[in-house]
N, C-alpha and C. Protein backbone atom coordinates (compact mmCIF):
# COMPACT_ATOMS: atom_id res chain seq x y z
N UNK A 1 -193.65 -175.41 200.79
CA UNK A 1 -193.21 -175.41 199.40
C UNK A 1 -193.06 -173.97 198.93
N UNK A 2 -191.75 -173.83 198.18
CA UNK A 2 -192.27 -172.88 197.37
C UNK A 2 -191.83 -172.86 195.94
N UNK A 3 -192.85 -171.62 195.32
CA UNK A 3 -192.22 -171.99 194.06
C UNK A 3 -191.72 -171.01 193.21
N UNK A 4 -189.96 -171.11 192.63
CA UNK A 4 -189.21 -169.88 192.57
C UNK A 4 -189.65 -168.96 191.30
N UNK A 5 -190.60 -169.66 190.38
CA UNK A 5 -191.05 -168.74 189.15
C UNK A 5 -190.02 -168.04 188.78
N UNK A 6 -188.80 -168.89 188.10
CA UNK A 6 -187.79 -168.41 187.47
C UNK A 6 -187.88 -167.85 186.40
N UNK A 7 -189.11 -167.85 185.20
CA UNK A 7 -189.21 -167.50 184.57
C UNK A 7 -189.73 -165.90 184.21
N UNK A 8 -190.48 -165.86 185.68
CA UNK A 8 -191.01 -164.44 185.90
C UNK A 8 -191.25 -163.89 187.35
N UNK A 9 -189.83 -164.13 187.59
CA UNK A 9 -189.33 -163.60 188.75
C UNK A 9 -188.27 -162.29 188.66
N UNK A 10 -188.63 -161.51 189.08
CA UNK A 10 -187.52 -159.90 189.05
C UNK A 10 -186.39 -160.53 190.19
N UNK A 11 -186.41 -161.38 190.48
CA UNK A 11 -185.26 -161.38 191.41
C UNK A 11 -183.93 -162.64 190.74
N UNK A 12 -184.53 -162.87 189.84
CA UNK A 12 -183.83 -163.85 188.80
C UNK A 12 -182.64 -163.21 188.12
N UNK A 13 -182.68 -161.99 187.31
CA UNK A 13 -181.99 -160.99 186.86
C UNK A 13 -181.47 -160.74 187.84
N UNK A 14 -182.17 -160.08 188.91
CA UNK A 14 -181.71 -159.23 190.29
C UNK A 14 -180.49 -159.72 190.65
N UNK A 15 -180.67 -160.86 190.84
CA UNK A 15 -179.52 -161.58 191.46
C UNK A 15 -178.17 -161.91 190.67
N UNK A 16 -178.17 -161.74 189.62
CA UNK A 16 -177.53 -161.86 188.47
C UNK A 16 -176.70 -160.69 188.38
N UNK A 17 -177.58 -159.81 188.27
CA UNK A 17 -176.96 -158.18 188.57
C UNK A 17 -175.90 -157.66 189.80
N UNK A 18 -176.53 -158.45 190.78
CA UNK A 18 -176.21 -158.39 192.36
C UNK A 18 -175.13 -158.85 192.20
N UNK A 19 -174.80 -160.18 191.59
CA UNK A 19 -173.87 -161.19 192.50
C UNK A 19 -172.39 -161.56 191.07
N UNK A 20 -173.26 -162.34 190.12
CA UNK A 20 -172.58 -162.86 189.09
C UNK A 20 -171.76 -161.54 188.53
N UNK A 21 -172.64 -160.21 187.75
CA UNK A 21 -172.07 -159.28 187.09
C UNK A 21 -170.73 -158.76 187.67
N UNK A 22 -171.29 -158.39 189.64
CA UNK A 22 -170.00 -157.79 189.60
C UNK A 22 -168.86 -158.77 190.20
N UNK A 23 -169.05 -159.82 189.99
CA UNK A 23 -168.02 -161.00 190.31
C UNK A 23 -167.30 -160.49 189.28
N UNK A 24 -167.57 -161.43 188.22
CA UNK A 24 -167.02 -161.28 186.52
C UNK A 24 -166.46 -160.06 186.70
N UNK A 25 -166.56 -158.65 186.87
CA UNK A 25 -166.24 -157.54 186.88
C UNK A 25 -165.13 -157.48 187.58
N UNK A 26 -164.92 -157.75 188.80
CA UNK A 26 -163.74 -157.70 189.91
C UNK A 26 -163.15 -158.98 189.89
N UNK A 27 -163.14 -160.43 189.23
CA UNK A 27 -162.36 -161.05 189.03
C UNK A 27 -161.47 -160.60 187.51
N UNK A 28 -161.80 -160.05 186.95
CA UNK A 28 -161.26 -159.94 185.41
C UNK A 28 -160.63 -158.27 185.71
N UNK A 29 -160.91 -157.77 186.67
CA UNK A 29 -160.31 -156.38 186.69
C UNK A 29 -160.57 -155.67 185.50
N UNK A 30 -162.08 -156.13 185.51
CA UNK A 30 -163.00 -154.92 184.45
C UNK A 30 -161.75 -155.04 183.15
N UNK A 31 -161.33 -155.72 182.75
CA UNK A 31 -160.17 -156.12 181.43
C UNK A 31 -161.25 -157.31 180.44
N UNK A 32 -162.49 -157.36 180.46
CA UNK A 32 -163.49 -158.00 179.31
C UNK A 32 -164.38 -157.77 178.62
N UNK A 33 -164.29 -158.04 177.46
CA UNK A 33 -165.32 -157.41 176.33
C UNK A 33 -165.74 -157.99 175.58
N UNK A 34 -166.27 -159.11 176.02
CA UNK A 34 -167.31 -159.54 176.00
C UNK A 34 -167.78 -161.27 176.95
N UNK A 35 -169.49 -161.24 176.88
CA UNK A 35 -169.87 -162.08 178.19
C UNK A 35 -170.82 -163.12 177.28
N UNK A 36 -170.61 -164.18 177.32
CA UNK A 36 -171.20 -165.36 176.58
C UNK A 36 -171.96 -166.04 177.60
N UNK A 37 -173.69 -166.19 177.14
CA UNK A 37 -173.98 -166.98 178.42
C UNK A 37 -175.39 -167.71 176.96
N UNK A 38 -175.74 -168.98 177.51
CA UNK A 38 -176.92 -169.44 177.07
C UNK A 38 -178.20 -168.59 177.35
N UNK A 39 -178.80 -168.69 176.26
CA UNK A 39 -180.82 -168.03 176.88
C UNK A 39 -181.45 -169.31 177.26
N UNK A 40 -181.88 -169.26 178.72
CA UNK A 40 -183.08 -170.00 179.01
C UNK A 40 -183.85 -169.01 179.74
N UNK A 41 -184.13 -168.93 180.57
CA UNK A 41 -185.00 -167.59 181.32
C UNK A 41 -184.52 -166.53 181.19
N UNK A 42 -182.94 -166.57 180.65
CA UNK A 42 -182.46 -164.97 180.35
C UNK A 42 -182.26 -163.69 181.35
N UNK A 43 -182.14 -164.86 182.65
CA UNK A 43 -181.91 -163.92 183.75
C UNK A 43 -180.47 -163.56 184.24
N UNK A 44 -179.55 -164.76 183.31
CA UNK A 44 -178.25 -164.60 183.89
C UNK A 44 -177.67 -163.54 182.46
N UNK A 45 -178.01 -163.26 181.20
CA UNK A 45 -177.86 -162.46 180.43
C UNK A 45 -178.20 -160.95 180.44
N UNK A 46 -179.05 -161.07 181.18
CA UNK A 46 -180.13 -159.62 181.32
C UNK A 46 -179.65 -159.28 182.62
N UNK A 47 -179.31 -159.77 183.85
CA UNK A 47 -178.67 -159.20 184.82
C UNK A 47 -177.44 -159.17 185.01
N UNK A 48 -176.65 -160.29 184.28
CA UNK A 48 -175.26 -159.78 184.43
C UNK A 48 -174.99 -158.95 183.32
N UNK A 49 -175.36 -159.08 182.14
CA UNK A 49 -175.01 -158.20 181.10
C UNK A 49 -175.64 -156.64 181.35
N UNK A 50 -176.97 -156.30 182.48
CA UNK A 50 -176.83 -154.96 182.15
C UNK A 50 -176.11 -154.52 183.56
N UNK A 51 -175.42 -155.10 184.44
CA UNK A 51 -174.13 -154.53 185.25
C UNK A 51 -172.71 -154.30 184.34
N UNK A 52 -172.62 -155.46 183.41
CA UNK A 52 -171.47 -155.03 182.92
C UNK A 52 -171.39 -154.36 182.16
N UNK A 53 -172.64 -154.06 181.51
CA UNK A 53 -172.54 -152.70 180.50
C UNK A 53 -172.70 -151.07 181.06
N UNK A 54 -173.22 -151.33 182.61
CA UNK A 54 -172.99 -150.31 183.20
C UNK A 54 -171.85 -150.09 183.37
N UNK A 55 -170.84 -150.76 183.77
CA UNK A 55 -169.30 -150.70 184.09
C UNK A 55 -168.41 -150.63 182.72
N UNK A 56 -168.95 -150.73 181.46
CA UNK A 56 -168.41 -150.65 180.40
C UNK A 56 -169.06 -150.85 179.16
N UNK A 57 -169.77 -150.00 178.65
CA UNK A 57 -170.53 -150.14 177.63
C UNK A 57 -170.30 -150.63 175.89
N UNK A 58 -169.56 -150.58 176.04
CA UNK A 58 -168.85 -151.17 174.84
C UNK A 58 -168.71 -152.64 174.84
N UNK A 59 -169.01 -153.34 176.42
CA UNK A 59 -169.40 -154.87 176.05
C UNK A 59 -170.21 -155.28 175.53
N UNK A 60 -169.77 -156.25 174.77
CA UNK A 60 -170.67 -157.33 173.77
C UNK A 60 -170.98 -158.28 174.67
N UNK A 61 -172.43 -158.57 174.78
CA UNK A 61 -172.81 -159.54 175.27
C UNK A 61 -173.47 -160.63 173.83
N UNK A 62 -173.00 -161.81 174.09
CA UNK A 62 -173.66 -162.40 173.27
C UNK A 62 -174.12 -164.00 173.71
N UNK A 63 -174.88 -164.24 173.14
CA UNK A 63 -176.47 -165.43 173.22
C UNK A 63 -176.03 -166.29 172.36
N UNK A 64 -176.60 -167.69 173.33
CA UNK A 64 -176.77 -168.84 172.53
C UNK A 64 -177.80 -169.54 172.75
N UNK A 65 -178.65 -169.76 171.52
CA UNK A 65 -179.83 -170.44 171.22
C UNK A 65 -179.47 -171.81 170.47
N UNK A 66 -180.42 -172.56 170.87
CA UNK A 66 -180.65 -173.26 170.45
C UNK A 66 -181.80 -173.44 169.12
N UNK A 67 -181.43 -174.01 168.06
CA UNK A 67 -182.29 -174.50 166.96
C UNK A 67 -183.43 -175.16 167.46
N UNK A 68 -185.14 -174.33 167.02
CA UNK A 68 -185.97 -175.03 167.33
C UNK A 68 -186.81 -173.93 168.40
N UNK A 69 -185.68 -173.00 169.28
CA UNK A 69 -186.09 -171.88 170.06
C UNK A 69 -186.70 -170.87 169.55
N UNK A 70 -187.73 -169.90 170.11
CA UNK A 70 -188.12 -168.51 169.17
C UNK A 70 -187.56 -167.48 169.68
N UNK A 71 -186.30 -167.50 170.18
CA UNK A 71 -185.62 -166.74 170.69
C UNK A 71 -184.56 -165.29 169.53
N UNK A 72 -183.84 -166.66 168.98
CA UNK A 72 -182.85 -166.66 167.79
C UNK A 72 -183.10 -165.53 166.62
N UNK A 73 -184.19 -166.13 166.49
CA UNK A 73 -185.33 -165.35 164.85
C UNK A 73 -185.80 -164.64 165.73
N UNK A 74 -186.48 -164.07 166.53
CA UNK A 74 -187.32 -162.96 167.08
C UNK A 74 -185.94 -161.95 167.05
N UNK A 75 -184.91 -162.29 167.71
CA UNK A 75 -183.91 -160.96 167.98
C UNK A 75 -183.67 -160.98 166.56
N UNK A 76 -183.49 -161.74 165.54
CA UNK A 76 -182.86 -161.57 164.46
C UNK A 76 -183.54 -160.79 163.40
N UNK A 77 -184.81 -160.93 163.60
CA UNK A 77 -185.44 -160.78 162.31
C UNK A 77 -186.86 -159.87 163.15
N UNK A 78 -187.54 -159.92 164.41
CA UNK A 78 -188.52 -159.38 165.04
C UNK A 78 -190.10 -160.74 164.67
N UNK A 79 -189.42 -161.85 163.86
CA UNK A 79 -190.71 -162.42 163.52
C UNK A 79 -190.75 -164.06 165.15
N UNK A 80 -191.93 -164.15 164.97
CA UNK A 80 -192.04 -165.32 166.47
C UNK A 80 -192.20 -166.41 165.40
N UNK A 81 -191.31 -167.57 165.44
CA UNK A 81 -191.17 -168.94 164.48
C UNK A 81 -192.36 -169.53 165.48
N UNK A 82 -193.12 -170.38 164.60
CA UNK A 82 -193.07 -171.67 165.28
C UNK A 82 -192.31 -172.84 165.79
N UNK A 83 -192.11 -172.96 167.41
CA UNK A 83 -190.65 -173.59 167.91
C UNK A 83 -191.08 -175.42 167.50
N UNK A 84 -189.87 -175.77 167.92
CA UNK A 84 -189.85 -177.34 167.23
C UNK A 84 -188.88 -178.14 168.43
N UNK A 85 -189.67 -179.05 168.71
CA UNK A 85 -188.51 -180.34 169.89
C UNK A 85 -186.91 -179.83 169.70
N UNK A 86 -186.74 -180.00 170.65
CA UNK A 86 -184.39 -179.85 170.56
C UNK A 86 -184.76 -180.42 172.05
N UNK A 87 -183.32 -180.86 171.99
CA UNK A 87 -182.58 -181.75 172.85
C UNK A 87 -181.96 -180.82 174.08
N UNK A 88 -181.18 -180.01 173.99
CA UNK A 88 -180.25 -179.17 174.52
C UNK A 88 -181.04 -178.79 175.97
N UNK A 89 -180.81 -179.19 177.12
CA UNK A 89 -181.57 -178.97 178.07
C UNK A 89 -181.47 -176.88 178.59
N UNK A 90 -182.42 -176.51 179.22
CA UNK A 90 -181.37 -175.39 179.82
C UNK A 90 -181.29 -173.69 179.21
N UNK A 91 -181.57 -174.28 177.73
CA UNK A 91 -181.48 -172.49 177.18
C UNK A 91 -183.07 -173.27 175.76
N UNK A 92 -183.27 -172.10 175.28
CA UNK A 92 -184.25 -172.16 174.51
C UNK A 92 -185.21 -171.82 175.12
N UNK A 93 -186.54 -171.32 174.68
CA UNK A 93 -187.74 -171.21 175.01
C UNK A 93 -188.97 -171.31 173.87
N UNK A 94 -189.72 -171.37 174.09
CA UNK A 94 -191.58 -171.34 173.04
C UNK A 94 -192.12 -170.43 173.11
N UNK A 95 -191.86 -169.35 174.98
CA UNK A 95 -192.26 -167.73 174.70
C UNK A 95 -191.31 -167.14 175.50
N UNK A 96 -191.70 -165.87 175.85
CA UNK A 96 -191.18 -164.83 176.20
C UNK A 96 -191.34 -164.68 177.73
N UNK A 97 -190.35 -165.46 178.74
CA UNK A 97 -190.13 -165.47 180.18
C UNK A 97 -190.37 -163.15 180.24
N UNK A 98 -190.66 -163.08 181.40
CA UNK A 98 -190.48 -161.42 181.80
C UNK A 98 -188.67 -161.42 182.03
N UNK A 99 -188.16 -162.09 182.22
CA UNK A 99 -186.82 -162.19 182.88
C UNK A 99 -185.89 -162.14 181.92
N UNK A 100 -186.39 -162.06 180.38
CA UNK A 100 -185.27 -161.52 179.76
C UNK A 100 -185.62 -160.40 178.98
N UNK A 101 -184.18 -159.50 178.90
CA UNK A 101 -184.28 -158.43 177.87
C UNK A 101 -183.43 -158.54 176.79
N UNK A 102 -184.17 -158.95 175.55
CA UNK A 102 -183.31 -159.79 174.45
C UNK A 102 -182.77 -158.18 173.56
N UNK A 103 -183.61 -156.96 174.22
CA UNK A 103 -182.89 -155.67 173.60
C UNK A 103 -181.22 -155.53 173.75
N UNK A 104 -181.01 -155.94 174.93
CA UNK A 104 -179.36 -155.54 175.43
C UNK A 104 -178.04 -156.90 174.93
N UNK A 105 -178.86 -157.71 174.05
CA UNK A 105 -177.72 -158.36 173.33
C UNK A 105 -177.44 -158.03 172.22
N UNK A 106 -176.31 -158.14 171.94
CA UNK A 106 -174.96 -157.56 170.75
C UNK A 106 -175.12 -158.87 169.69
N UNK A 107 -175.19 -159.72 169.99
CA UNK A 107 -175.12 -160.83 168.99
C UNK A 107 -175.63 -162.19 169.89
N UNK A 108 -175.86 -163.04 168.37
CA UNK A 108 -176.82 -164.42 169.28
C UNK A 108 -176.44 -165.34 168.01
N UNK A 109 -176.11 -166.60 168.14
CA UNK A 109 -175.64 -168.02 167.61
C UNK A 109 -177.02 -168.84 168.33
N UNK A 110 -177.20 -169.25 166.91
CA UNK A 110 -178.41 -170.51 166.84
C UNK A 110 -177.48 -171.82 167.00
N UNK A 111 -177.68 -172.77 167.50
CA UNK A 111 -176.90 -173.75 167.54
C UNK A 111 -177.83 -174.88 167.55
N UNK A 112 -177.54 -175.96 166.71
CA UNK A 112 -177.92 -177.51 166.74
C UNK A 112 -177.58 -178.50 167.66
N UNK A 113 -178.63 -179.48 168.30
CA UNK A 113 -178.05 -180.02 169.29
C UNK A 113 -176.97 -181.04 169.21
N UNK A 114 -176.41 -181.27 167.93
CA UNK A 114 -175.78 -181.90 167.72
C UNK A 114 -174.17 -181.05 167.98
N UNK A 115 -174.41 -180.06 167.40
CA UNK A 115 -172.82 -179.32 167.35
C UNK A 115 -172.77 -178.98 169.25
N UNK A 116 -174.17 -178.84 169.73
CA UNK A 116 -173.94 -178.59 171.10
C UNK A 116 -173.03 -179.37 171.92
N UNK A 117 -174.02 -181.12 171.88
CA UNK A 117 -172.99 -182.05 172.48
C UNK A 117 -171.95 -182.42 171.98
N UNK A 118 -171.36 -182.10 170.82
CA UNK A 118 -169.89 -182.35 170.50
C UNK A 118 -169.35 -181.44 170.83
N UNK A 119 -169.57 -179.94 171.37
CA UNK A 119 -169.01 -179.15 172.02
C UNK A 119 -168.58 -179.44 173.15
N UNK A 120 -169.82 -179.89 174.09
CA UNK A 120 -169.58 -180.82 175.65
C UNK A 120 -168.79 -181.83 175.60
N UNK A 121 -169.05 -182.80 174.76
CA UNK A 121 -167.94 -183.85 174.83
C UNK A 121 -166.60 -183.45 174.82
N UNK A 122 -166.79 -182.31 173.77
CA UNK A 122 -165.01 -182.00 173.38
C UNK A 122 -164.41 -181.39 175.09
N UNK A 123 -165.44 -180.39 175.08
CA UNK A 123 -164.89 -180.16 176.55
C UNK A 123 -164.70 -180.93 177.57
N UNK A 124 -165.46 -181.76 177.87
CA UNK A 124 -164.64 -183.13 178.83
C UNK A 124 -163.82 -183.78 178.55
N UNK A 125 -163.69 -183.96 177.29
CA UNK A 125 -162.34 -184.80 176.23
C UNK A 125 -160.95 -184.00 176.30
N UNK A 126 -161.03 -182.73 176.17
CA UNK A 126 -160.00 -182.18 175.79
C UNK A 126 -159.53 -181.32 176.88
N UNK A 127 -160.89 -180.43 177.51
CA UNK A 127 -160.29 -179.74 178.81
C UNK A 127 -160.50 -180.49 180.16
N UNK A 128 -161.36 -181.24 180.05
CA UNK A 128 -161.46 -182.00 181.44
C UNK A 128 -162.78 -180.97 182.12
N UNK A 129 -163.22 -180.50 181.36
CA UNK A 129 -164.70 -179.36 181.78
C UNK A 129 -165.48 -180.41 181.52
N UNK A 130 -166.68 -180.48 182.45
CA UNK A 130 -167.46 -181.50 183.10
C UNK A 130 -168.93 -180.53 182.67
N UNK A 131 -169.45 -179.92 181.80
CA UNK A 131 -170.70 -178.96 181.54
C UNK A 131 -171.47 -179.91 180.94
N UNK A 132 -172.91 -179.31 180.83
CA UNK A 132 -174.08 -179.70 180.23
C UNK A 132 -174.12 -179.63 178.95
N UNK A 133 -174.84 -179.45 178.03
CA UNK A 133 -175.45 -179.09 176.75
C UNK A 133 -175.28 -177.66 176.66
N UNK A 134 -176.11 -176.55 177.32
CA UNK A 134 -175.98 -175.49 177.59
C UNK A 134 -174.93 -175.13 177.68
N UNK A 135 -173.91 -175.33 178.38
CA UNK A 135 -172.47 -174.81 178.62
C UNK A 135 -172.15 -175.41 177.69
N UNK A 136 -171.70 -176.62 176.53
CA UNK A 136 -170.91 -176.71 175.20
C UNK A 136 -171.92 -175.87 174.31
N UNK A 137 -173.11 -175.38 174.12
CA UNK A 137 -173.26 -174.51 173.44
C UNK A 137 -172.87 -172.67 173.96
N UNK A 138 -173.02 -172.57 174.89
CA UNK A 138 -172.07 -171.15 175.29
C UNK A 138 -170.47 -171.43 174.58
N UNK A 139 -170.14 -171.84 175.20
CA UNK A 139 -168.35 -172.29 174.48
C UNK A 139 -168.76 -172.21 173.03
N UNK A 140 -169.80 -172.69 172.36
CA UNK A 140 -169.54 -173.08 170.63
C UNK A 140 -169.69 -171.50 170.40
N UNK A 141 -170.76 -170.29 171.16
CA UNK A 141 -171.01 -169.27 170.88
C UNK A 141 -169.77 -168.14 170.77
N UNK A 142 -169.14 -168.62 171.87
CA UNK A 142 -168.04 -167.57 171.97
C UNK A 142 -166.63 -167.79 170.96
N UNK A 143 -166.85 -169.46 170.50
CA UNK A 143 -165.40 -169.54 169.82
C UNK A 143 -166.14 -169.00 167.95
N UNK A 144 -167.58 -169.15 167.86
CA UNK A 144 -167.55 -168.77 166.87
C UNK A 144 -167.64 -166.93 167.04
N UNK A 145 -168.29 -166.34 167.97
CA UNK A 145 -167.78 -165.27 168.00
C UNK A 145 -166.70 -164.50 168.18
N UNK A 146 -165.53 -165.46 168.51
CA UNK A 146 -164.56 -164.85 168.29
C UNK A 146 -164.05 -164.82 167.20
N UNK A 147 -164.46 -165.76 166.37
CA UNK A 147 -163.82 -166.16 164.92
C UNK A 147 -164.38 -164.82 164.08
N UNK A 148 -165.31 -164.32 164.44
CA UNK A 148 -165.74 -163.12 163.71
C UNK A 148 -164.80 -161.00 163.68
N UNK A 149 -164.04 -161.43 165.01
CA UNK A 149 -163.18 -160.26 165.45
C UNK A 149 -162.05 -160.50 165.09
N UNK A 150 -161.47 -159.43 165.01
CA UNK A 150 -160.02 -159.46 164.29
C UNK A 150 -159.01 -158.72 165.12
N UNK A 151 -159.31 -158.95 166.69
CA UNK A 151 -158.65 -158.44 167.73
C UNK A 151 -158.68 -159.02 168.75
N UNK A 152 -157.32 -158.83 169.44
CA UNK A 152 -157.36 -159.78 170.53
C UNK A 152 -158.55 -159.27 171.83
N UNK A 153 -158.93 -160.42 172.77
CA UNK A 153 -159.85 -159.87 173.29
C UNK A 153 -160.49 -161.14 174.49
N UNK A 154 -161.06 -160.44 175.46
CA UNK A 154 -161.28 -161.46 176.73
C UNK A 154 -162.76 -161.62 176.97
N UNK A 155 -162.80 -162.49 176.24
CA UNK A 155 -164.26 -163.32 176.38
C UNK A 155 -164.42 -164.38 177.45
N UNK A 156 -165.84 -164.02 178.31
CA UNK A 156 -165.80 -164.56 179.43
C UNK A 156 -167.15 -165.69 179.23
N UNK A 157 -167.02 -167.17 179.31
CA UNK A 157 -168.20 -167.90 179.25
C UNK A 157 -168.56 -168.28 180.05
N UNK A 158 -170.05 -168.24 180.24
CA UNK A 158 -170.94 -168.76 181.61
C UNK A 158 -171.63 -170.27 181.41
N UNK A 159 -170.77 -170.86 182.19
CA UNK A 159 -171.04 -172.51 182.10
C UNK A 159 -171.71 -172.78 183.40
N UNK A 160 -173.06 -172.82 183.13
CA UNK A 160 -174.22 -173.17 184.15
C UNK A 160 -174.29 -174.24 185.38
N UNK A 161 -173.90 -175.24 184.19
CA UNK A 161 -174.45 -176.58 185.71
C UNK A 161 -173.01 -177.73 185.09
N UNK A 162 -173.06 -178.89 185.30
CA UNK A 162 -172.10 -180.20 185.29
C UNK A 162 -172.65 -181.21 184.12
N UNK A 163 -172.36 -182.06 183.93
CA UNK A 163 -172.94 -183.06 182.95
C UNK A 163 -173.75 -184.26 183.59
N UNK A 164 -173.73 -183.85 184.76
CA UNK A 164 -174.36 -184.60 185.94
C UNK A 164 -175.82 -185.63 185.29
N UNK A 165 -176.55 -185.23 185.02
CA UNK A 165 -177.92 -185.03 184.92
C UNK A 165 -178.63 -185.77 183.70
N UNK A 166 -177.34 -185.47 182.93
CA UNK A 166 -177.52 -185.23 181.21
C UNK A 166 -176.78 -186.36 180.55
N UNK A 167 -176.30 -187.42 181.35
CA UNK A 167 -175.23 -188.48 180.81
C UNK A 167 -175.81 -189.52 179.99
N UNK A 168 -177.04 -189.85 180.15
CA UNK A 168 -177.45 -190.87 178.98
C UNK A 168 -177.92 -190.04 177.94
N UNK A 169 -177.87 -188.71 177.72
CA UNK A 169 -178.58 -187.75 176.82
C UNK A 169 -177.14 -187.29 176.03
N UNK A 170 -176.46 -186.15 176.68
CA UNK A 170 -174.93 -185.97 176.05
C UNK A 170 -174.43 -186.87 175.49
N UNK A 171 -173.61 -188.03 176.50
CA UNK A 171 -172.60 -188.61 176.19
C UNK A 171 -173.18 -190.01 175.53
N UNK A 172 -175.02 -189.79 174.79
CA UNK A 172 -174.82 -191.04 174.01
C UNK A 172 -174.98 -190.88 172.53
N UNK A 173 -174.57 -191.98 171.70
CA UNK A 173 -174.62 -191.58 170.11
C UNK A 173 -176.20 -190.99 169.82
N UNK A 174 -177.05 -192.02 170.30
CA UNK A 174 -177.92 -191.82 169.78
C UNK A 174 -179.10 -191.07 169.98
């Protein structure tokens, strides 16, 4: 057995840094500015975001939390909420994994699990994208962060896993 201690593992980021950052980097021909990914251990934010800010510092990386996380309000404000049940599998946390560095994000969207899975649905409905909770809240992060710029611009979103998992949870009303 072993056990990968994703939460406070240096090789979580590491690998992130290693592999994902400079993917994104050499598929986009270094032409993006900015990188949208969910916080759950904050290893795919914190390692791909500090390769791509090595390669271009002027990227915005930006976060999506979930409502209920003490993620959101700590970067926002420096205060630790008391966290509360959410649905949204995947991003959120109650403390502080070692694996993220919530210093090197540009901006962060709190999101409800409700606007989450109507994000996911929409995306299987409309694009035929097959994501989790997590990935329709990345997508909700980046379209409302784009709604905030007043320039054109190539925002790249990191859609984690499939809806595999999550089908009596997502895709039901209740």
């Amino acid at each position: 057995a072993i056990l990968a201690n994703q939460y406070h593992n240096a090789a979580n980021p590491e690998a992130h840094y290693k592999s994902t950052g400079p993917e994104i980097w050499e598929q986009t021909g270094g032409e993006i500015d900015a990188f949208v990914a969910g916080l759950g251990t904050g290893g795919t934010i914190t390692g791909t975001g500090s390769y791509l800010k090595e390669q271009k510092p002027e990227i915005q990386l930006v976060g999506a939390d979930c409502r209920g996380s003490i993620y959101y309000d700590f970067w926002k404000t420096g205060q630790i909420i008391e966290p509360y049940a959410y649905k949204v599998e995947g991003i959120g946390e109650d403390f502080f994994p070692s694996t993220i560095d919530l210093s090197i994000i540009d901006d962060m969207y709190q999101l409800t699990d409700k606007e989450c899975f109507e994000t996911t649905r929409a995306l299987a409905r409309l694009e035929g994208i097959y994501t989790g909770g997590s990935g329709g809240a990345a997508v909700l992060a980046a379209i409302r962060y784009a709604e905030t710029i007043d320039r054109e611009c190539n925002i790249v979103v990191l859609l984690p896993d499939s809806s595999a998992r999550y089908l009596n949870k997502i895709f039901d009303d209740d």
